[in-house]
Protein backbone atom coordinates (compact mmCIF):
# COMPACT_ATOMS: atom_id res chain seq x y z
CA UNK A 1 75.38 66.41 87.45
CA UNK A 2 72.03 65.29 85.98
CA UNK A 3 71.87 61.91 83.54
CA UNK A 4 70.45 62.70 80.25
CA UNK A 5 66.57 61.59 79.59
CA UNK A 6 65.66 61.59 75.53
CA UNK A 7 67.59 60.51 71.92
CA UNK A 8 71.44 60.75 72.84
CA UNK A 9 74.69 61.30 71.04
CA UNK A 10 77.94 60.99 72.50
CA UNK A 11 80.99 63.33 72.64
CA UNK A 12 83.37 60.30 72.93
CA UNK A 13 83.15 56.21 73.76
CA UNK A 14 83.36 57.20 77.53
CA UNK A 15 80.27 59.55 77.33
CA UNK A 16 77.58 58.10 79.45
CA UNK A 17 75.25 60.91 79.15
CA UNK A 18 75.76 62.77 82.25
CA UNK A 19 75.28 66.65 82.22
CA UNK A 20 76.75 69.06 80.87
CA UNK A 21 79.57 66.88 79.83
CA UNK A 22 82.89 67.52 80.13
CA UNK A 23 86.53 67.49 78.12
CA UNK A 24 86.74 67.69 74.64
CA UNK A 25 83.24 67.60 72.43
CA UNK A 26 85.10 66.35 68.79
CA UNK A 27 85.28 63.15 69.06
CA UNK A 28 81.60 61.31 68.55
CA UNK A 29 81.66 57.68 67.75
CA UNK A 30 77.73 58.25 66.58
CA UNK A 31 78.74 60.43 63.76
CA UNK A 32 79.90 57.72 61.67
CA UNK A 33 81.86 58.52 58.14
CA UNK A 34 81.95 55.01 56.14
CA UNK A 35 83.51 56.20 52.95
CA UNK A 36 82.36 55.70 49.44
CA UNK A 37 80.14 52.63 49.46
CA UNK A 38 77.16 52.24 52.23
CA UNK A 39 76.70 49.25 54.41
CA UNK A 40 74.73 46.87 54.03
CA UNK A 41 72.09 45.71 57.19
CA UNK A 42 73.45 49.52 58.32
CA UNK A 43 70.96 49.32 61.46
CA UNK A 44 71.93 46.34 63.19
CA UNK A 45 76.15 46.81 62.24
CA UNK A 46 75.84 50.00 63.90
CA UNK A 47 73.41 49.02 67.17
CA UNK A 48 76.05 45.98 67.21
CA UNK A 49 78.98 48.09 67.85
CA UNK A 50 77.93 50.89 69.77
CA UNK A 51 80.44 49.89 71.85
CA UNK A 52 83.55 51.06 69.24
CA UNK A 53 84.31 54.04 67.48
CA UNK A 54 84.21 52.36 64.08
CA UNK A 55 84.27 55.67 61.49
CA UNK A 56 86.62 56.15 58.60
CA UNK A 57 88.69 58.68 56.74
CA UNK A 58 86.87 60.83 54.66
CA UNK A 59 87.93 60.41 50.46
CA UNK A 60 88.81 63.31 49.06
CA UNK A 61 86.63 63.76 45.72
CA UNK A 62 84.09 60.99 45.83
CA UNK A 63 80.59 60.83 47.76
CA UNK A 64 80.89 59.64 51.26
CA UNK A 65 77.88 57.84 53.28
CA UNK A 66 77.97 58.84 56.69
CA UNK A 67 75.59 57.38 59.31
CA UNK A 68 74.14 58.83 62.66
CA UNK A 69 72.76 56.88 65.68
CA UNK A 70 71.71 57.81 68.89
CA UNK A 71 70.41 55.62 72.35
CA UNK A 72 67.47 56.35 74.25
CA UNK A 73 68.57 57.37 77.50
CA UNK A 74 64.93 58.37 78.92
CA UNK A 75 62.20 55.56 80.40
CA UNK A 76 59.77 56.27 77.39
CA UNK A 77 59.81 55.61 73.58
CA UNK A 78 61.23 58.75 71.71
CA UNK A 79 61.39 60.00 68.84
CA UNK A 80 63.31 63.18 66.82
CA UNK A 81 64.86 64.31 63.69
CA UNK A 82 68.60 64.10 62.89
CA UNK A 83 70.31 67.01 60.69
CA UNK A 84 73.99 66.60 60.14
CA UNK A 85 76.05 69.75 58.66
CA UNK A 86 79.53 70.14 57.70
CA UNK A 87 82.15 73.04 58.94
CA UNK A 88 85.22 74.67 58.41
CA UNK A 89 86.88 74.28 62.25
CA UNK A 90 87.14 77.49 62.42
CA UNK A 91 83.96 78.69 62.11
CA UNK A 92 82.29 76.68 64.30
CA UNK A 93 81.04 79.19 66.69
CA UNK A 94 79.34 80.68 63.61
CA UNK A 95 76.02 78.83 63.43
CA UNK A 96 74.86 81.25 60.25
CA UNK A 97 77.18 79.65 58.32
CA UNK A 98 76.21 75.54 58.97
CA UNK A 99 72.66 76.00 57.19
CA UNK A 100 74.07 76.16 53.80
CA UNK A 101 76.23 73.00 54.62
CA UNK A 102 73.77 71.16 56.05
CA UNK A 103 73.82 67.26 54.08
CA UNK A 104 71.68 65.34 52.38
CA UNK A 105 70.97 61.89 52.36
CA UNK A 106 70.72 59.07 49.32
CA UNK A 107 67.18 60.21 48.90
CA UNK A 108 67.85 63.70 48.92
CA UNK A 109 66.06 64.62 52.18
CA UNK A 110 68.01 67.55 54.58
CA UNK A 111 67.11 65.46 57.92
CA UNK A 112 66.32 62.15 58.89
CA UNK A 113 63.58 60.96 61.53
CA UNK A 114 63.69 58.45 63.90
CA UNK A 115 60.50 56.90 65.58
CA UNK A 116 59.42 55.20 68.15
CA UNK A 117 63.00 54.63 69.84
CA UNK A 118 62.26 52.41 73.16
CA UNK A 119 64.19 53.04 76.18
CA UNK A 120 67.89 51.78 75.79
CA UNK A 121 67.09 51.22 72.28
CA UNK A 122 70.21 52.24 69.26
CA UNK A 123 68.36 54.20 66.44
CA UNK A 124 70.54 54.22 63.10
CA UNK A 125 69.75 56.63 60.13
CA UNK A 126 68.85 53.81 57.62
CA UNK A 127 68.77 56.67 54.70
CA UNK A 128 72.91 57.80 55.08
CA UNK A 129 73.87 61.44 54.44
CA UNK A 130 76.12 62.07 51.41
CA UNK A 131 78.90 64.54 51.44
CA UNK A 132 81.80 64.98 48.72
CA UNK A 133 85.04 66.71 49.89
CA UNK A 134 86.02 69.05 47.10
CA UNK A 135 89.71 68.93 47.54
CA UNK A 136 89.61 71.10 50.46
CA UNK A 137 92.52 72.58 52.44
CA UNK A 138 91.87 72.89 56.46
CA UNK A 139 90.25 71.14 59.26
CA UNK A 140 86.51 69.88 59.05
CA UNK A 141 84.07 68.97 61.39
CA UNK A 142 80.76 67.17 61.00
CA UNK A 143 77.99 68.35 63.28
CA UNK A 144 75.24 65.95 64.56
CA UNK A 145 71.91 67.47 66.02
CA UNK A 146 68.73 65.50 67.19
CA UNK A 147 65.46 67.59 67.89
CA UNK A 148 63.10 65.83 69.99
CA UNK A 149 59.81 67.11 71.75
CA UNK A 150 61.42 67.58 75.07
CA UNK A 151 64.88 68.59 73.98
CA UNK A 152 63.66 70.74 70.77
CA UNK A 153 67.24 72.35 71.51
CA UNK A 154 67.71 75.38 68.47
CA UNK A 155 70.69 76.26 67.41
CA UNK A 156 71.73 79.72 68.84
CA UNK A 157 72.39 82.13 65.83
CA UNK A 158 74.46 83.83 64.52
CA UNK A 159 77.15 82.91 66.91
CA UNK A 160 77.51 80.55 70.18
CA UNK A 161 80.14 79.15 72.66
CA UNK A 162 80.52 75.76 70.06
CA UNK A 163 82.00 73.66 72.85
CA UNK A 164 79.72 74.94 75.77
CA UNK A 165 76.70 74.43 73.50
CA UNK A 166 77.96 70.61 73.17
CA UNK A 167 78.25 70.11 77.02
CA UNK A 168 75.08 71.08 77.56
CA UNK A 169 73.26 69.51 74.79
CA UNK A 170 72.95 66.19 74.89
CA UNK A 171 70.83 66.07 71.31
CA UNK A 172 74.04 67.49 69.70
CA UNK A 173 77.58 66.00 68.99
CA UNK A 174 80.82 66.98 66.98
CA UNK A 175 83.85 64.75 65.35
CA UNK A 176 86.75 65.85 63.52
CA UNK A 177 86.86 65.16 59.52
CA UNK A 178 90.06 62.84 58.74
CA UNK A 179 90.70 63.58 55.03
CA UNK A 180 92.53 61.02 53.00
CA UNK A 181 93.35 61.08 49.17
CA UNK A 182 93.78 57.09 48.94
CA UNK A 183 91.56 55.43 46.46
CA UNK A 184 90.05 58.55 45.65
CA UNK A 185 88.19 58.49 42.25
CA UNK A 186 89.52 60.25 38.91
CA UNK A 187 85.65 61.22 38.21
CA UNK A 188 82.53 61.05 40.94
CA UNK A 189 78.83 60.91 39.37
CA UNK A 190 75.96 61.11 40.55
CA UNK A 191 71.96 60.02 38.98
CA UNK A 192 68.50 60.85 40.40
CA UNK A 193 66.12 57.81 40.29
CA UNK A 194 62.61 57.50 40.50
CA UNK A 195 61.10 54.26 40.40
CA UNK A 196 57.56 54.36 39.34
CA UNK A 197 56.50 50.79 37.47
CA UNK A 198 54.00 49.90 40.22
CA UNK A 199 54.03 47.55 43.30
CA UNK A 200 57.58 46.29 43.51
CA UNK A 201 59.76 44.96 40.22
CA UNK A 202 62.56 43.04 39.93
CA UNK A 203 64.88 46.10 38.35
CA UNK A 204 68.37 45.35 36.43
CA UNK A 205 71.07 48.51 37.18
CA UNK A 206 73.77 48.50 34.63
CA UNK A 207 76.36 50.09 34.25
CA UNK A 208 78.50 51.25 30.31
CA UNK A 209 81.82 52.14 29.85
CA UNK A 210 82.51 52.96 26.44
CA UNK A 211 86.19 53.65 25.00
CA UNK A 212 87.32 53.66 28.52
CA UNK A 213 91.08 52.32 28.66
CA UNK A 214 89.90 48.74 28.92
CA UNK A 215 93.31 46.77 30.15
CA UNK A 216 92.18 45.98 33.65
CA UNK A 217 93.85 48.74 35.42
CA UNK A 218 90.84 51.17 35.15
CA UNK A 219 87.91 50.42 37.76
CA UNK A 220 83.94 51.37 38.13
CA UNK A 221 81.41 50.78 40.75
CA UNK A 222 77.96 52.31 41.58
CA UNK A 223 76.05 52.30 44.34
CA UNK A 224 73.25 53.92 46.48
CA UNK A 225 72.69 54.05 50.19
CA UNK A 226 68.66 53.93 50.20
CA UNK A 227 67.85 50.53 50.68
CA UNK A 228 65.50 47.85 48.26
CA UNK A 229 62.68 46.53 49.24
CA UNK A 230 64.28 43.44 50.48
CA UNK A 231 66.34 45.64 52.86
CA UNK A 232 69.46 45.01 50.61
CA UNK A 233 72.14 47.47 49.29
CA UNK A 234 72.40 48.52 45.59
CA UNK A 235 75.27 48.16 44.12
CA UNK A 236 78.11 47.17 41.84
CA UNK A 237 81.20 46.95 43.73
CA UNK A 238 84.58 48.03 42.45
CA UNK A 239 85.46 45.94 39.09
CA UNK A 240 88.49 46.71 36.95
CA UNK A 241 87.44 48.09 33.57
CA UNK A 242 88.50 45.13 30.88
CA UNK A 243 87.01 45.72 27.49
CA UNK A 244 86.55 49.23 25.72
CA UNK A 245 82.77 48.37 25.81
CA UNK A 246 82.43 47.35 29.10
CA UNK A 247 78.75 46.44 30.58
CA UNK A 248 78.28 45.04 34.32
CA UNK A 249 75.25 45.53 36.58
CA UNK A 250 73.31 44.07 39.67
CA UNK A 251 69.76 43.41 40.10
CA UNK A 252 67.36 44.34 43.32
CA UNK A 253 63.50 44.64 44.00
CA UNK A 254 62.46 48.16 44.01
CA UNK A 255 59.49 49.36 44.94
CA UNK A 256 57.10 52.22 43.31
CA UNK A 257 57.89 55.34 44.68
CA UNK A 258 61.64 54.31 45.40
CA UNK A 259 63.83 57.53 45.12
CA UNK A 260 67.08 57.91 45.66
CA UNK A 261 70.73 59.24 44.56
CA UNK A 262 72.97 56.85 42.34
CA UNK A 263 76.61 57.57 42.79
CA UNK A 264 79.09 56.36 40.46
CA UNK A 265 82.70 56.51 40.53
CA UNK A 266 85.55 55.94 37.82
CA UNK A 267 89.13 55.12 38.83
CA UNK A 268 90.67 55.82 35.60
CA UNK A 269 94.92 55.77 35.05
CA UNK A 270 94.42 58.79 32.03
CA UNK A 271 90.38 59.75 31.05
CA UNK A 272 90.09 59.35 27.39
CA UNK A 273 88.65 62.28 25.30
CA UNK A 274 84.97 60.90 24.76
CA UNK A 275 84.68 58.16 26.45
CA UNK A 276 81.73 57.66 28.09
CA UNK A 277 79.92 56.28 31.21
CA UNK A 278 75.55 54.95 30.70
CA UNK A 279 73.67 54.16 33.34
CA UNK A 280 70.68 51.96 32.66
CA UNK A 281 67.75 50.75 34.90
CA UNK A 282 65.84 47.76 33.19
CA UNK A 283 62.72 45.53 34.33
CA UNK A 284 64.70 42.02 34.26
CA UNK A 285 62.32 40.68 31.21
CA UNK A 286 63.97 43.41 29.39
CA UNK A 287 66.97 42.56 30.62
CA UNK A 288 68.70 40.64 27.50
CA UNK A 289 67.80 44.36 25.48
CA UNK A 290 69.88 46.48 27.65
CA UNK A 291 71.91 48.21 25.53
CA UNK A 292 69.37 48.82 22.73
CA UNK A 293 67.50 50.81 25.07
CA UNK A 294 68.02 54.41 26.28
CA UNK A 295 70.33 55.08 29.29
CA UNK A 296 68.41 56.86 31.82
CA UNK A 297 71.95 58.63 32.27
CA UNK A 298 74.91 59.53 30.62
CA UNK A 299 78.20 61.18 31.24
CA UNK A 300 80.81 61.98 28.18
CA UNK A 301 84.33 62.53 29.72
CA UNK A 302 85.06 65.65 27.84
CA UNK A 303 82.09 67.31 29.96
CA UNK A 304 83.38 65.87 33.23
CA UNK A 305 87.11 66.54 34.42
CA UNK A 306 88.75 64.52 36.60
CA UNK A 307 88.13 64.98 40.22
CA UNK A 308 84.96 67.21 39.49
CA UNK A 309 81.37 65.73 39.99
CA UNK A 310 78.45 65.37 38.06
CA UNK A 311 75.32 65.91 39.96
């Protein structure tokens, strides 16, 4: 058996890279699912506890953040690009039908690089992939790949040996989707942003609920998984809805250029015929003006059903 030499992803905690590997290929501790809110300092959690298998259950009809890393195995810096693609179990061995599943990440990209990865070095996607689960009946699996100069390693097409091509590819990886309909929200959205003031400004994100049921027992939060320019998260974490005109938000430096993909979920006990949800993005001298200014987003509930999402 020969030991692995580039970007690596394991096929289970005990995989220490030696070739081809053997036993089951579904259970990867470096495809991580986190659920509907990213984390923050994702990078150095993740490098931290490559020991663990530390991913979550998958929430049925909201955006999920999932995260890929990978160890350099091999005595010089590497570098590659991750893709990550959803499929149905049993299609697996039908690689013709994981391009139109491949994921996206917060800033809509279909792959992620990584650079410059010295040896025995953790590499983390800091922009996380996105993927909603529809309600869907049957087993899932994510799918991990990592092309690198000396392992450019193509996906066979149409078909392939799905477990074979895993033991012998140490740039790929597989884990089972665990599904879970717990604190799943009644409505998902989700807001392209472009930032484009010039050099980096302190932005205000706010969030309006209007005629929502506003006795506490409805909720909102927003975030994105593309970090500020102070390395933090974006977000608004779960608050319970208390006023039929109800108005938090969160403030970050952004910088010109920023893009990414706003998600916003509404746990709602019954959606009320016209309410809706505004999503503002003000420069914080503005900030006091919110609401007199255009949303750069809106969503009336009559247009969204529960459980769908708004892209």
């Amino acid at each position: 058996m020969a030991q692995y030499n580039d970007l690596y992803l394991r096929c289970s905690l005990t995989d220490q890279g030696s070739m081809p590997r053997q036993g089951a290929q579904d259970h990867s501790p470096d495809i991580i699912p986190w659920g509907l809110a990213p984390v923050p300092n994702a990078e150095r959690f993740f490098r931290e506890n490559y020991g663990q298998d530390v991913g979550r259950e998958v929430v049925n009809g909201g955006a999920n953040y999932i995260y890929v890393r990978a160890k350099n195995l091999g005595t010089t810096a590497a570098g590659g690009v991750v893709t990550l693609y959803w499929s149905k179990r049993e299609l697996l061995n039908y690689s013709s039908t994981w391009e139109p599943n491949k994921l996206r990440t917060s800033t809509g990209a279909d792959s992620v690089k990584l650079s410059d990865v010295a040896p025995g070095e953790i590499a983390v996607t800091r922009d996380p992939f996105l993927w909603t689960a529809q309600n869907p009946g049957g087993a899932y699996t994510f799918i991990a790949r990592i092309a690198t100069e000396r392992h450019p390693d193509p996906i066979p097409t149409p078909t392939l040996d799905f477990t074979a091509w895993c033991a012998n590819n140490g740039g790929s990886a597989s884990g089972n989707v665990r599904l879970t309909d717990a604190d799943a929200p009644q409505v998902s959205l989700q807001y392209g942003y472009d930032q484009s003031f010039g050099g980096t400004t302190t932005m205000v994100f706010v969030v309006q609920c209007i005629n929502c049921f506003g006795d506490g027992q409805s909720y909102i939060a927003f975030n994105t998984g593309t970090p500020a320019a102070d390395g933090s998260i974006v977000e608004l974490v779960k608050v319970p809805i208390t006023s039929d005109n109800f108005i938090r938000g969160t403030e970050a430096p952004i910088q010109d250029g920023w893009h990414t993909q706003f998600v916003i979920d509404v746990w709602d006990k019954a959606l009320n015929p016209g309410a809706s949800v505004r999503f503002f993005s003000v420069p914080v001298p503005d900030q006091q003006n919110v609401t007199a200014m255009k949303p750069v987003a809106e969503f009336i509930f009559k247009e969204v059903q529960a459980g769908e999402v708004s892209k």
